[in-house]
Protein backbone atom coordinates (compact mmCIF):
# COMPACT_ATOMS: atom_id res chain seq x y z
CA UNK A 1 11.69 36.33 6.66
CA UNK A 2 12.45 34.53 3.39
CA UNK A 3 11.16 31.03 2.27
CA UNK A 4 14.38 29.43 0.58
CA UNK A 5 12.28 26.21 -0.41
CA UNK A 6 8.78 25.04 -0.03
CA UNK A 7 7.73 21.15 -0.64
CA UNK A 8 4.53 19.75 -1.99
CA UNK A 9 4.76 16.28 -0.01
CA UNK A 10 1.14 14.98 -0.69
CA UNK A 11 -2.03 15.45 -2.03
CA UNK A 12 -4.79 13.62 -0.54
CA UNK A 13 -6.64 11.53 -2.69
CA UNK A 14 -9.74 13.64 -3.32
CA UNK A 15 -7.69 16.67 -3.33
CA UNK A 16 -8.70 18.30 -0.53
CA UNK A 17 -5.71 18.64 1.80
CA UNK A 18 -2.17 18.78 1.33
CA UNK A 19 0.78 17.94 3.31
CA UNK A 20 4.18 20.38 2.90
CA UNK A 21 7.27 21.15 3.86
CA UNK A 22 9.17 25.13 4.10
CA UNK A 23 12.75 25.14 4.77
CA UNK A 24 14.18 28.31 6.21
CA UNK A 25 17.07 30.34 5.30
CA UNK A 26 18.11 29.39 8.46
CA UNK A 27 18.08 25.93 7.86
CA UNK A 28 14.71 25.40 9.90
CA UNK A 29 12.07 22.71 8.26
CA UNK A 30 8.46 23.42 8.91
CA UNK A 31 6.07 20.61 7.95
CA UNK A 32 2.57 21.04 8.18
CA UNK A 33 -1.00 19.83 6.79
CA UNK A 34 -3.34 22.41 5.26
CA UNK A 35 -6.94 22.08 4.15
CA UNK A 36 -7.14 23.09 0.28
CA UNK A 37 -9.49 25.83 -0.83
CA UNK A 38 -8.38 26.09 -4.37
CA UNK A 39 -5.66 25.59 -6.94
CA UNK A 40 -4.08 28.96 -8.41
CA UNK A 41 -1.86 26.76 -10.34
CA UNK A 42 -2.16 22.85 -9.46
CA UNK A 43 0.81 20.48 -9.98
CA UNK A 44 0.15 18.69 -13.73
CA UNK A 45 -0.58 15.25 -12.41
CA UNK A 46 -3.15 16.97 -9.81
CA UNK A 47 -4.27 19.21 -12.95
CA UNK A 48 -4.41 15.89 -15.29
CA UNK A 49 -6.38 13.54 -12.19
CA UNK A 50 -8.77 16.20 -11.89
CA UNK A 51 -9.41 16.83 -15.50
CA UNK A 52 -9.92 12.32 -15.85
CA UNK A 53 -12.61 12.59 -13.56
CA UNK A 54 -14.56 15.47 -14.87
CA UNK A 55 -14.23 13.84 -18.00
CA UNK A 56 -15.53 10.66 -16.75
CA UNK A 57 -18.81 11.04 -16.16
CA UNK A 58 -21.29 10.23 -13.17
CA UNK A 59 -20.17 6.76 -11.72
CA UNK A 60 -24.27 5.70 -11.58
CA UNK A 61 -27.29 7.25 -11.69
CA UNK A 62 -29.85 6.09 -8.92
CA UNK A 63 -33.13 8.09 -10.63
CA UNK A 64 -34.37 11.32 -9.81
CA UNK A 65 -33.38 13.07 -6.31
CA UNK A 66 -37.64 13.54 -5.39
CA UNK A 67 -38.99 10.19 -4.07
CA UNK A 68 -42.38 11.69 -5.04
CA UNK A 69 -41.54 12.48 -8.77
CA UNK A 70 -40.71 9.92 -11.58
């Protein structure tokens, strides 16, 4: 069975799941919701998004993660 065209809907804000949609040669449309592992290739504004908030930095730093150091 052949996949004539397959839809990137949506991309959840932090990336993590993605909605699409596979029309059939037949003319069936399949939409479903899938939890994302990994990119092989991302879409460039997902690629671009990503790279921004690597590039960003920490949003605060609260001290160091052992109550009993300083």
């Amino acid at each position: 069975m052949a996949r004539s065209k397959t839809r990137l809907l949506k991309v959840s804000d932090d990336c993590r799941y993605v909605h699409v949609q596979i029309e059939q040669d037949n003319g069936d449309i399949i939409q479903g919701r899938y939890s994302l592992f990994c990119w092989d290739k991302p879409p460039q504004d997902v690629l671009d998004s990503m790279e921004a908030a690597v590039k960003s930095g920490p949003v605060g730093i609260i001290g160091p993660m052992d109550p009993n150091k300083s």
